[in-house]
N, C-alpha and C. Protein backbone atom coordinates (compact mmCIF):
# COMPACT_ATOMS: atom_id res chain seq x y z
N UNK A 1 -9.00 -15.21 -0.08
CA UNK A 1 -8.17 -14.15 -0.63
C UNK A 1 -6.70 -14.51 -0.43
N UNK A 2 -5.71 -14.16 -1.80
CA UNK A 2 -4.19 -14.79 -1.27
C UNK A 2 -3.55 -13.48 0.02
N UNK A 3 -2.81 -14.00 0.56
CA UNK A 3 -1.90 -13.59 1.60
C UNK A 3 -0.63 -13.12 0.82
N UNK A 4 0.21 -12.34 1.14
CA UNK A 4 1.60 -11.95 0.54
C UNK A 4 1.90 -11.28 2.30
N UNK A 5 3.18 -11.86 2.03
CA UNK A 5 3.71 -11.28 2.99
C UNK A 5 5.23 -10.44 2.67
N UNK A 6 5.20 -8.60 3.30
CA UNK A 6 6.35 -7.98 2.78
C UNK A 6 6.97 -7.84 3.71
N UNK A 7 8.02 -7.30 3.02
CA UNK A 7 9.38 -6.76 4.02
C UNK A 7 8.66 -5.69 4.71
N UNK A 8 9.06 -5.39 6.15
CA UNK A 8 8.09 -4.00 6.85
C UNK A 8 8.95 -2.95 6.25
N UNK A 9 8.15 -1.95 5.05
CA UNK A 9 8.43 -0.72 4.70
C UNK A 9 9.19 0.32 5.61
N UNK A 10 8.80 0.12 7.21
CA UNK A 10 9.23 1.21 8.01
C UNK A 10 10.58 0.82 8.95
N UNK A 11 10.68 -0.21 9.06
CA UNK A 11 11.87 -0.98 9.31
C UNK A 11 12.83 -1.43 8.35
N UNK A 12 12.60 -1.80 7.04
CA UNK A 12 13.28 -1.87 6.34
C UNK A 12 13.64 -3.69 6.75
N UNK A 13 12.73 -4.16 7.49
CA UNK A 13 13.18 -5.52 7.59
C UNK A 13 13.87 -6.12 8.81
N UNK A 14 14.03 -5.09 9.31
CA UNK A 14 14.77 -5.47 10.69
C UNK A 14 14.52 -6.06 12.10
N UNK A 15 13.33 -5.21 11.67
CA UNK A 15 12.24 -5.47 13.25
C UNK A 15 12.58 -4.61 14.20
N UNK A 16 13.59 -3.71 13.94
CA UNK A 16 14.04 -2.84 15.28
C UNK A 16 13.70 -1.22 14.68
N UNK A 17 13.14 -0.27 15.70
CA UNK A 17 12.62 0.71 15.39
C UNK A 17 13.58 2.00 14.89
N UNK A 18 13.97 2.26 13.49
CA UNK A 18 15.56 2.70 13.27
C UNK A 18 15.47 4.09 13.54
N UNK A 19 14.62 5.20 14.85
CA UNK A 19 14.32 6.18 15.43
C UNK A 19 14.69 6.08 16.91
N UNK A 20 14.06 4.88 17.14
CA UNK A 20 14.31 4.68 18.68
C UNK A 20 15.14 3.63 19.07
N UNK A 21 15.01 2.93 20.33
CA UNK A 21 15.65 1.53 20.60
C UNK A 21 15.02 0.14 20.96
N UNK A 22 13.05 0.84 20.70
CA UNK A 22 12.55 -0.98 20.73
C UNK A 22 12.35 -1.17 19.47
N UNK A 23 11.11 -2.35 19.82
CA UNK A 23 10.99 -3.23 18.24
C UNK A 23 10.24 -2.40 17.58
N UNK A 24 10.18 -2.45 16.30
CA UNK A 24 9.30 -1.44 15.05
C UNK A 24 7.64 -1.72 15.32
N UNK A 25 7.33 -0.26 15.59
CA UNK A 25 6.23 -0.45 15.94
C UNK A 25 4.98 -0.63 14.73
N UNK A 26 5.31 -1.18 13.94
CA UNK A 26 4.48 -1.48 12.62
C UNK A 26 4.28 -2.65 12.59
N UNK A 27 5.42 -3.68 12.65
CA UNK A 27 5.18 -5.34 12.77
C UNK A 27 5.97 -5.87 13.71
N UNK A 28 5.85 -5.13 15.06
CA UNK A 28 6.07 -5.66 16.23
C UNK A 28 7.34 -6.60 16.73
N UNK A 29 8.27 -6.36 15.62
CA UNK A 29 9.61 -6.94 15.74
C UNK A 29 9.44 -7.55 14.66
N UNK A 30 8.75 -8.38 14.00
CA UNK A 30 8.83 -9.70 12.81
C UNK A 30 9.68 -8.94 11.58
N UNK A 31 9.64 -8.12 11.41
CA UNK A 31 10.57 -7.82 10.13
C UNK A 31 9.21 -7.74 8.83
N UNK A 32 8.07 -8.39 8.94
CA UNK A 32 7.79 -8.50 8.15
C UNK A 32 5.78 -8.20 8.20
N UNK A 33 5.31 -7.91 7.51
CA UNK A 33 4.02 -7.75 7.55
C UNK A 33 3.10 -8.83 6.52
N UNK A 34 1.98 -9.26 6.78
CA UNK A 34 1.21 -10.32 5.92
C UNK A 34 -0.16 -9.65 5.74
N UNK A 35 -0.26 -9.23 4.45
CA UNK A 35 -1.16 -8.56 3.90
C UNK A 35 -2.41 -9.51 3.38
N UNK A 36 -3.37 -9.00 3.21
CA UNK A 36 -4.67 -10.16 2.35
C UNK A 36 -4.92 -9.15 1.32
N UNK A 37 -5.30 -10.28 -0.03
CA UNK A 37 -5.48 -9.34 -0.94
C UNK A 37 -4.79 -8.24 -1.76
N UNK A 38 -5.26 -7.64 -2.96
CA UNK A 38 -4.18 -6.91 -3.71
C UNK A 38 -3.87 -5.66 -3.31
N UNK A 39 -2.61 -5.49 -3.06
CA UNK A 39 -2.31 -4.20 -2.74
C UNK A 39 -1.22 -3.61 -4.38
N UNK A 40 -1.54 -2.29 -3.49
CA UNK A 40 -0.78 -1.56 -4.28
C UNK A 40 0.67 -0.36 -3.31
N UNK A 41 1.64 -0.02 -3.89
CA UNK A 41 2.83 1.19 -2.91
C UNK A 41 2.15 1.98 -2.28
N UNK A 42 1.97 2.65 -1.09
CA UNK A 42 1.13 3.85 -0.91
C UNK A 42 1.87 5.11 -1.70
N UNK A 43 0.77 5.98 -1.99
CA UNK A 43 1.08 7.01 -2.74
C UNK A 43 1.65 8.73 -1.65
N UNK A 44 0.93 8.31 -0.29
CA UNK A 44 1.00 9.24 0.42
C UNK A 44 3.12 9.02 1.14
N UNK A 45 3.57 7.79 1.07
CA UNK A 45 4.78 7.88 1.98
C UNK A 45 5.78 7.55 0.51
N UNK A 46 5.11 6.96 -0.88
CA UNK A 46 5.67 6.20 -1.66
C UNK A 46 6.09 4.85 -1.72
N UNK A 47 5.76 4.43 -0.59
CA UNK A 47 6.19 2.95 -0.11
C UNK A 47 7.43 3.13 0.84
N UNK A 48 7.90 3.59 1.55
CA UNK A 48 9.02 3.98 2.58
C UNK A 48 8.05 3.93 3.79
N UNK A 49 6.98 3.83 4.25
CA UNK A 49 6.38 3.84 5.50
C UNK A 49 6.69 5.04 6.00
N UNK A 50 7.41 6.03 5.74
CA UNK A 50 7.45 7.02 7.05
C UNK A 50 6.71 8.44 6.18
N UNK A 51 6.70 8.69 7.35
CA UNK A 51 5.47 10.18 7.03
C UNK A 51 6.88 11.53 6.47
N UNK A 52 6.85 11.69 5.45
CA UNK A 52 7.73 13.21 4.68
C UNK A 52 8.85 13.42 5.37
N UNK A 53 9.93 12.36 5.68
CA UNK A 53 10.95 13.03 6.22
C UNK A 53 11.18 13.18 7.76
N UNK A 54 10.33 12.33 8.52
CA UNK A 54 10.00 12.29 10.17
C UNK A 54 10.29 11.10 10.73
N UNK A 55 10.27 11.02 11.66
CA UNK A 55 10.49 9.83 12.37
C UNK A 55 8.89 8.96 12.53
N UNK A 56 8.14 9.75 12.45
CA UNK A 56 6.36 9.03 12.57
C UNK A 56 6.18 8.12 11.33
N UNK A 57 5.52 7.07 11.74
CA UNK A 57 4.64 6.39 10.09
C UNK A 57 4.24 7.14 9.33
N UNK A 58 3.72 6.63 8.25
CA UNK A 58 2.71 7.19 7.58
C UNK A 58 1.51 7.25 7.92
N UNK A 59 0.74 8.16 8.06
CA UNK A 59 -0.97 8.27 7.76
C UNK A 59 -1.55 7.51 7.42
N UNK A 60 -1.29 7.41 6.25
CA UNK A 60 -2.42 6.50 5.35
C UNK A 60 -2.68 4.94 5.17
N UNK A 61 -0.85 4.78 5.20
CA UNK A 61 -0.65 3.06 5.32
C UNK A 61 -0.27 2.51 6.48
N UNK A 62 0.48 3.55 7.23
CA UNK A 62 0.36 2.61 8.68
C UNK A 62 1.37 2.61 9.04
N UNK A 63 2.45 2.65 7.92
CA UNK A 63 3.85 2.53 8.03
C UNK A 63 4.21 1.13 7.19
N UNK A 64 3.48 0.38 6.50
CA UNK A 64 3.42 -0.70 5.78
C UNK A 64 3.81 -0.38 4.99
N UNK A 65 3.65 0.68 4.21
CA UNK A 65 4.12 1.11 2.45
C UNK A 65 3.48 0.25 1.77
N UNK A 66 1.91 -0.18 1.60
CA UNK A 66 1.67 -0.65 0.95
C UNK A 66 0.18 -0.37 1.41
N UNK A 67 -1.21 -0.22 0.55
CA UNK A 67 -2.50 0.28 0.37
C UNK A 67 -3.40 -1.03 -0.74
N UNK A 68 -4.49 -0.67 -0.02
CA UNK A 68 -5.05 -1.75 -0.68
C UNK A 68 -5.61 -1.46 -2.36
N UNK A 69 -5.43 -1.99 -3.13
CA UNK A 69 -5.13 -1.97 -4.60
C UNK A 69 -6.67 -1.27 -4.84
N UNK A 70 -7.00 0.15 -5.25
CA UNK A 70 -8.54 0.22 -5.76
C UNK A 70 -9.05 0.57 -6.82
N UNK A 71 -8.07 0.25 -8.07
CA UNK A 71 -7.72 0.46 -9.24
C UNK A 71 -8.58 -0.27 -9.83
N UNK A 72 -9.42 -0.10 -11.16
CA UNK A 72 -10.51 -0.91 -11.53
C UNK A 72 -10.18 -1.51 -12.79
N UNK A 73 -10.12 -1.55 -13.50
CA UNK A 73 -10.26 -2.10 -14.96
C UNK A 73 -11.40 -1.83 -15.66
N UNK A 74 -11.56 -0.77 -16.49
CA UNK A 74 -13.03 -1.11 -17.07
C UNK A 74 -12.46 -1.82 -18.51
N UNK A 75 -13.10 -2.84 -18.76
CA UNK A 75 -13.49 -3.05 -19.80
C UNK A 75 -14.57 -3.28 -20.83
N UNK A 76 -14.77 -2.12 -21.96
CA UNK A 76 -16.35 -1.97 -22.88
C UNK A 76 -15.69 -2.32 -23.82
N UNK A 77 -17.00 -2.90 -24.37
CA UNK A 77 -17.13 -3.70 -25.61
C UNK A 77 -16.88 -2.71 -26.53
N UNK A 78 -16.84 -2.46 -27.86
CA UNK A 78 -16.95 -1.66 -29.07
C UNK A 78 -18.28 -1.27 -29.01
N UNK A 79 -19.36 -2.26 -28.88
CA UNK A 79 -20.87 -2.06 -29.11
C UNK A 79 -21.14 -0.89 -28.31
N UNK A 80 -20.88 -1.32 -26.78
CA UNK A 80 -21.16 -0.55 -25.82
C UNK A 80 -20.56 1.08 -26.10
N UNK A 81 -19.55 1.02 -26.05
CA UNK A 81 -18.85 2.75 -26.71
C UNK A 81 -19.53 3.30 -27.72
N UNK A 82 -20.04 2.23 -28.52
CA UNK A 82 -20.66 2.88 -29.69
C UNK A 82 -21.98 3.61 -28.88
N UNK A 83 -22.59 2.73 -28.38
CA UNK A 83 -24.13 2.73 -27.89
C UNK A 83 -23.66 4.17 -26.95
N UNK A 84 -22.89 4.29 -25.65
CA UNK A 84 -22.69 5.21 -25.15
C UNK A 84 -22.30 6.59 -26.20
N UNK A 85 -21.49 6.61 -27.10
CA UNK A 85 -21.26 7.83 -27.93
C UNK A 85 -22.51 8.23 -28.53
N UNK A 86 -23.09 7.29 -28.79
CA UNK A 86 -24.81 7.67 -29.85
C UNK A 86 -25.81 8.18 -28.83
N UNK A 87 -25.30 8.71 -27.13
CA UNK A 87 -26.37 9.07 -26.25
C UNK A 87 -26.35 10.41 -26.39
N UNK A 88 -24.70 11.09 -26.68
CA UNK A 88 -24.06 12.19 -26.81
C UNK A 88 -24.51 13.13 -27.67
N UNK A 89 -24.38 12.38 -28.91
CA UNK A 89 -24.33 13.17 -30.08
C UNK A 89 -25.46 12.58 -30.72
């Protein structure tokens, strides 16, 4: 699976925790986080890592601002739509 590695959403890149005075407790000082696989912004912080306006992470992503991609693609044939509409009606 490829690797990407981002800027830490909750640090903003710095590595220093911009609430308190140690290192960001999301990627442990590095500035930066290394993800596997496709992600997508989280929807719960928007990609900012922090939880609505608080000094806490986010919930959902961690404080990463970024969620793992679970978006699908369908793609049907014409045949198939057809075949599915003719179950309907």
């Amino acid at each position: 699976m490829p690797q990407q590695t981002l800027k830490c959403a909750f640090c903003r890149g710095t590595g220093h925790n911009p609430h308190f005075g140690d290192s960001c407790p999301v990627c442990q000082g590095r500035g930066s986080n290394t993800l596997t696989g496709k992600h997508m912004a989280c929807g719960a912080c928007r990609g900012s890592g922090r939880k609505g306006g608080s000094t806490m992470t986010c919930y959902t992503c961690g404080g990463v601002g970024a969620v793992p991609d679970t978006r699908t693609r369908a793609r049907i044939s014409r045949r198939s739509a057809q075949q599915i509409t003719h179950l309907f009606y």
